[in-house]
C-alpha atoms as a PDB file:
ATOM      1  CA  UNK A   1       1.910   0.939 -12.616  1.00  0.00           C
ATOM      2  CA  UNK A   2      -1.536  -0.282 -13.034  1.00  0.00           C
ATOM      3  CA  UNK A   3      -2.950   2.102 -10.949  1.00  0.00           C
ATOM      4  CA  UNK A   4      -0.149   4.501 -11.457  1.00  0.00           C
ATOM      5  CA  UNK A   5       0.657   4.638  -7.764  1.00  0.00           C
ATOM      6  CA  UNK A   6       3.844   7.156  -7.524  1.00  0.00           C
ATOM      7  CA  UNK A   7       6.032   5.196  -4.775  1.00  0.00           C
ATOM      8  CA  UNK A   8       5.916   1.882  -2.838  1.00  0.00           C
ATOM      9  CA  UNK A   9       6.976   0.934   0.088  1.00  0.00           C
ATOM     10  CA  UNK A  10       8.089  -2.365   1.108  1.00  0.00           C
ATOM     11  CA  UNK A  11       8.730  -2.155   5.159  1.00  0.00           C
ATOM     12  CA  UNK A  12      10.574  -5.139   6.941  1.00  0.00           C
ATOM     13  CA  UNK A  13      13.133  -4.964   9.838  1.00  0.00           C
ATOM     14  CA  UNK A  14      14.601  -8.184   8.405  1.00  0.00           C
ATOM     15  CA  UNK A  15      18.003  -8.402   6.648  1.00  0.00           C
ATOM     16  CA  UNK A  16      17.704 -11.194   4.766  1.00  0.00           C
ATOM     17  CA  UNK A  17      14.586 -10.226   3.022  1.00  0.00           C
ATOM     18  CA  UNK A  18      15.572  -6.574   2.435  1.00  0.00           C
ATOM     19  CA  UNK A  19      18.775  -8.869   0.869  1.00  0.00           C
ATOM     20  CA  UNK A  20      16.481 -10.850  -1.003  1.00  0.00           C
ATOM     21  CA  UNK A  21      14.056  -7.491  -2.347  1.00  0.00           C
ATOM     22  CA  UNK A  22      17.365  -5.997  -3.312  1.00  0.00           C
ATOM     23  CA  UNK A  23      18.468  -8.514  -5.596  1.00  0.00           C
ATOM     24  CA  UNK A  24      15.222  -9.030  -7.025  1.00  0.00           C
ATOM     25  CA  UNK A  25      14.814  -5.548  -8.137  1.00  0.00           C
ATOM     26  CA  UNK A  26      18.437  -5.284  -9.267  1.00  0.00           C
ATOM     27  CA  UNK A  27      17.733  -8.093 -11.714  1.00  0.00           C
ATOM     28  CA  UNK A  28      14.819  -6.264 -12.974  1.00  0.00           C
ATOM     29  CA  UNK A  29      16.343  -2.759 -13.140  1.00  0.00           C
ATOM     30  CA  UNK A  30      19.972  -3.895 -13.843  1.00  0.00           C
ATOM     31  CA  UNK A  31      20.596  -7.475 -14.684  1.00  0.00           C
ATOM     32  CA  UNK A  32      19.309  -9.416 -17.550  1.00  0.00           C
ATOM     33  CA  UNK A  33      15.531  -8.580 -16.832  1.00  0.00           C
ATOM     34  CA  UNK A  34      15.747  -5.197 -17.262  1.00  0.00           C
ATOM     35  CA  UNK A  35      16.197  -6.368 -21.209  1.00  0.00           C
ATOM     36  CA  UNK A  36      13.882  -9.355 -20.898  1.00  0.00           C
ATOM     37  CA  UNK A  37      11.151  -6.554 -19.433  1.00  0.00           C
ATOM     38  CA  UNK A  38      11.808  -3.135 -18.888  1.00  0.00           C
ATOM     39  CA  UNK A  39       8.157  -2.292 -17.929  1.00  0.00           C
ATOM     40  CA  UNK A  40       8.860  -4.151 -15.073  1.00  0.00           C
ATOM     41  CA  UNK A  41      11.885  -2.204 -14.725  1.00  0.00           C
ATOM     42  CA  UNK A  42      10.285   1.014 -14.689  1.00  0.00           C
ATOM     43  CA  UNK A  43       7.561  -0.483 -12.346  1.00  0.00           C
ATOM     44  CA  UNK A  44      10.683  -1.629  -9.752  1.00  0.00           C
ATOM     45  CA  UNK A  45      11.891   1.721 -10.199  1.00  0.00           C
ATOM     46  CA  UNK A  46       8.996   3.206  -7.993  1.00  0.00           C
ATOM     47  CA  UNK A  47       9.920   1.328  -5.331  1.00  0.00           C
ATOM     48  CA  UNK A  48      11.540   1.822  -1.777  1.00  0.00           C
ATOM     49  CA  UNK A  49      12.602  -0.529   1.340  1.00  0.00           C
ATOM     50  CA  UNK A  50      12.195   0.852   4.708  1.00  0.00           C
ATOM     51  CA  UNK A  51      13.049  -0.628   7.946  1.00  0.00           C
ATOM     52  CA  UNK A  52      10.046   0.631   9.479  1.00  0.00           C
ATOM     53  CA  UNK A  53       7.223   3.089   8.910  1.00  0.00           C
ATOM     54  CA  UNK A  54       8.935   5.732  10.869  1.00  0.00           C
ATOM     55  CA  UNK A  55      11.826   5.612   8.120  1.00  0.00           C
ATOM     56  CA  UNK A  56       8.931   6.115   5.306  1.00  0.00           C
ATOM     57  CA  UNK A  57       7.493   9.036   7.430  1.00  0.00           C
ATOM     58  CA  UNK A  58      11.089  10.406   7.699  1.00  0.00           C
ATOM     59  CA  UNK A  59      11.393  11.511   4.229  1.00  0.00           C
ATOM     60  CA  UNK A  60       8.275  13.574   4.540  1.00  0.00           C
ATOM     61  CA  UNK A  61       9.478  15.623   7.717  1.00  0.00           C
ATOM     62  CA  UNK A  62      10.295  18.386   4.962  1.00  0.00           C
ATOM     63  CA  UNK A  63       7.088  18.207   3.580  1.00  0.00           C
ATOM     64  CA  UNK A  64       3.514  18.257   4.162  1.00  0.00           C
ATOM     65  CA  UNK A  65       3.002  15.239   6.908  1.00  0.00           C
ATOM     66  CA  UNK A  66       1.189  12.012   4.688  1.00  0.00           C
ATOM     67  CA  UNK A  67      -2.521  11.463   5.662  1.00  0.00           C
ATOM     68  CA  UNK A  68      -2.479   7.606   6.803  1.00  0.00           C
ATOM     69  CA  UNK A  69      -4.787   5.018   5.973  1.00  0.00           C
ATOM     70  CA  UNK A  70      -4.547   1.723   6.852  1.00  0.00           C
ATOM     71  CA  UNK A  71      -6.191  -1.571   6.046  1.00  0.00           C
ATOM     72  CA  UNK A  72      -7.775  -4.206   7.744  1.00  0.00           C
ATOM     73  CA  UNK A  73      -9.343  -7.088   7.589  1.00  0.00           C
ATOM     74  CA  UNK A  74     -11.984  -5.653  10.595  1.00  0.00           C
ATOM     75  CA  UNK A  75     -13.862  -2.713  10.492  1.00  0.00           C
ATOM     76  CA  UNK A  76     -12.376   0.405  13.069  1.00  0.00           C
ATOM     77  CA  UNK A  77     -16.188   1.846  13.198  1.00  0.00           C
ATOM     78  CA  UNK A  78     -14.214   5.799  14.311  1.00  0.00           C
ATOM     79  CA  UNK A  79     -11.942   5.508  11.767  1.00  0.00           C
ATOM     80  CA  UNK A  80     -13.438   3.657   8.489  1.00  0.00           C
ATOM     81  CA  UNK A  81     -13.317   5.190   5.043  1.00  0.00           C
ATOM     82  CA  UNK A  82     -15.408   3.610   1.954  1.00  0.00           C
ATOM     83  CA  UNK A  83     -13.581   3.309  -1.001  1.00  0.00           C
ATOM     84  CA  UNK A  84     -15.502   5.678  -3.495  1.00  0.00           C
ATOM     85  CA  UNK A  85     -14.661   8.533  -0.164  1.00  0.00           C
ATOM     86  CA  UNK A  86     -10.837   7.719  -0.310  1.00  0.00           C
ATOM     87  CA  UNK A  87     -10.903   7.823  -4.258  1.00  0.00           C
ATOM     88  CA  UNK A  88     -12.569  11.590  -3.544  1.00  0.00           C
ATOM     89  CA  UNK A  89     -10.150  12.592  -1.292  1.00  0.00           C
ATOM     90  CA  UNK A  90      -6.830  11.579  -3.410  1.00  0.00           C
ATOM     91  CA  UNK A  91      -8.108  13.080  -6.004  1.00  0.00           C
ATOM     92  CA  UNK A  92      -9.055  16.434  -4.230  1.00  0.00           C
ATOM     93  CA  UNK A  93      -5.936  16.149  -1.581  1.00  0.00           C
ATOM     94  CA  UNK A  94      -3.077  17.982  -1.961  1.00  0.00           C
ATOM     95  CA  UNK A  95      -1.281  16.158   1.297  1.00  0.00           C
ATOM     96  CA  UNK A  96       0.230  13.041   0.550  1.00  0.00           C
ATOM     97  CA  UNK A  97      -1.457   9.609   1.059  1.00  0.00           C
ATOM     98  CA  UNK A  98       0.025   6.819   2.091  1.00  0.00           C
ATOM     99  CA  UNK A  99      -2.746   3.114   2.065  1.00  0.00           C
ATOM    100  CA  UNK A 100      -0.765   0.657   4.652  1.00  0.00           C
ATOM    101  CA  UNK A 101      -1.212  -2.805   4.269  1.00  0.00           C
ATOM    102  CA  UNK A 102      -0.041  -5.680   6.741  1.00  0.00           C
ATOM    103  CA  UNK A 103       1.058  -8.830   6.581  1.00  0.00           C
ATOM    104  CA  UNK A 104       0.153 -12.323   8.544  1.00  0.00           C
ATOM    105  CA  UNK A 105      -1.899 -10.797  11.987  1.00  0.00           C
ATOM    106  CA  UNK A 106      -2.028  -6.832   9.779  1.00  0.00           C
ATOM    107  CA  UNK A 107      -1.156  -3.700  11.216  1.00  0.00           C
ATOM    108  CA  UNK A 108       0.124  -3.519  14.390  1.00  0.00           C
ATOM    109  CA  UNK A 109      -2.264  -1.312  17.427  1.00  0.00           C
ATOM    110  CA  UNK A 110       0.538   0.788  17.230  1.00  0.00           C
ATOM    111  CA  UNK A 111       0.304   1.331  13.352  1.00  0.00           C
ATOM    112  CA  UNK A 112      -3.566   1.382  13.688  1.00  0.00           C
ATOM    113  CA  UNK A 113      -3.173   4.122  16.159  1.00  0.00           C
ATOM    114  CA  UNK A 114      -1.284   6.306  13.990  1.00  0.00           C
ATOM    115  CA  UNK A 115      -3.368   6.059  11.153  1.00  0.00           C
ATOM    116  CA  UNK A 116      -5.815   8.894  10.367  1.00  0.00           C
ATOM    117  CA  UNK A 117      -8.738   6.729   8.890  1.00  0.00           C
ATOM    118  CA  UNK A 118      -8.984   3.083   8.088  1.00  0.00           C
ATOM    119  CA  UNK A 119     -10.642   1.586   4.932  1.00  0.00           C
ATOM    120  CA  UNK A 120     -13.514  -0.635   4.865  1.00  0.00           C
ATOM    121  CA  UNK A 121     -12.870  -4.153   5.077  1.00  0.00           C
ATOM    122  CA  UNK A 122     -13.002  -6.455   2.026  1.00  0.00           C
ATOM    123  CA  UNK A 123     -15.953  -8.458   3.113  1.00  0.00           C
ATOM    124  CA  UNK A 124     -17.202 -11.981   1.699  1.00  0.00           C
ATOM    125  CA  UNK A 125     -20.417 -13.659   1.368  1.00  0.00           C
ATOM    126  CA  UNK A 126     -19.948 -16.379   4.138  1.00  0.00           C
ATOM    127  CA  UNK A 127     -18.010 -14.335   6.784  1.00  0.00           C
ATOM    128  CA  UNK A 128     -14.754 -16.259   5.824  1.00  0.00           C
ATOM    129  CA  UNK A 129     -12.351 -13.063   6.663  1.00  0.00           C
ATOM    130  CA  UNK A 130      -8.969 -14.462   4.767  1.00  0.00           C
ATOM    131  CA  UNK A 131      -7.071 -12.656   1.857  1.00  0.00           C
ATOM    132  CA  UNK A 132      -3.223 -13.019   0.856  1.00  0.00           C
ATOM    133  CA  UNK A 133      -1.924  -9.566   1.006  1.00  0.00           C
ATOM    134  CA  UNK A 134      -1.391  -9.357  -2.906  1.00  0.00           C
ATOM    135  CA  UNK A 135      -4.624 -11.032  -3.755  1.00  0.00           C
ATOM    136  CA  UNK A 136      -6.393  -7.934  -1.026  1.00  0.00           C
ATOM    137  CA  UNK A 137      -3.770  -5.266  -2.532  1.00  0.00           C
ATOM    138  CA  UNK A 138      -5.571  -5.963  -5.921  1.00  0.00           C
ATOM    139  CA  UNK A 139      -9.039  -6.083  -5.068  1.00  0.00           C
ATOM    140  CA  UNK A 140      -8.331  -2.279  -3.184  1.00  0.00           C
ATOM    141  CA  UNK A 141      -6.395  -0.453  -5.826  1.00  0.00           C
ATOM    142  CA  UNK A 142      -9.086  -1.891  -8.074  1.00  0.00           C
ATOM    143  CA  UNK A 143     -12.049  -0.479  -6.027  1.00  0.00           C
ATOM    144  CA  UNK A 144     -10.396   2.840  -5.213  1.00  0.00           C
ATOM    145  CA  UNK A 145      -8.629   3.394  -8.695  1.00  0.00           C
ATOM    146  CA  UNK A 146     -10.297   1.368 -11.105  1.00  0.00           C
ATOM    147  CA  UNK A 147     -12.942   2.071 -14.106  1.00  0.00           C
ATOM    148  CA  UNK A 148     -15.700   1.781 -11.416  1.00  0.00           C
ATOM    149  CA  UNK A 149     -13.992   4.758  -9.250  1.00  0.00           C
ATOM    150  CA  UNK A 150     -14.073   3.344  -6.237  1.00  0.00           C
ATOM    151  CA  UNK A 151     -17.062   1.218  -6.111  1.00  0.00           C
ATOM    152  CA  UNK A 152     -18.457   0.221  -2.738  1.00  0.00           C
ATOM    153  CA  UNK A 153     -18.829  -2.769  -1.670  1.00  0.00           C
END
């Protein structure tokens, strides 16, 4: 809600944590959090759990087909697109965008494959290449969406 991103995806094959996700976000929608904080409610609210990215792409087979980007931790020379050009593009675009983000080892080749353009890395000053996925989630919505408009860096 930050950035006002629309929808969210949360993609993971396994049962227990879809389990887990789904009584998370029923506390905050539905249980006594939704009293305690409904802004988180409402931020809850914008998100969806998919088995797998073909599910997500699924719900757009009606529609316009999403333009993917994906994120990595290494650069995909072909592919790459800065921040400040992605912030241009969403706000020109009139196809949707989905920004995919991995977890442990990222994207998988497959994923990487499928994606139309990949976003700069988030790069360091010592070469140390290591970012949890919500710390790296901040820093991009914060250089594509923030004040600065999508700062380079």
């Amino acid at each position: 809600m930050t950035f006002d991103i629309e929808l969210c995806y949360i993609v993971t094959p396994l049962l227990r944590q879809k389990e887990i996700m789904d009584n998370l976000i029923h506390h905050w929608q539905y249980g006594y959090g939704s009293r305690y904080n409904p802004t988180r409610s409402e931020a809850l609210g914008r998100l969806r759990i998919k088995e797998n990215l073909m599910g997500i792409l699924q719900e757009y087979k009606e529609q316009q087909k999403p333009l993917l980007i994906g994120t990595s931790s290494m650069e995909r020379k072909n592919k790459t697109i800065g921040y400040r050009e992605l912030n241009a593009l969403i706000k020109k675009e009139t196809q949707p965008i989905l920004l995919l983000f991995g977890t442990g080892w990222g994207l998988s080749d497959e994923v990487v494959t499928l994606c139309d353009r990949m976003l700069a890395p988030i790069r360091g000053s010592d070469g140390y290449n290591h970012l949890s996925l919500r710390v790296a989630i901040g820093i991009i919505l914060d250089r594509i969406f923030g004040e600065r408009g999508g700062r380079e860096a």
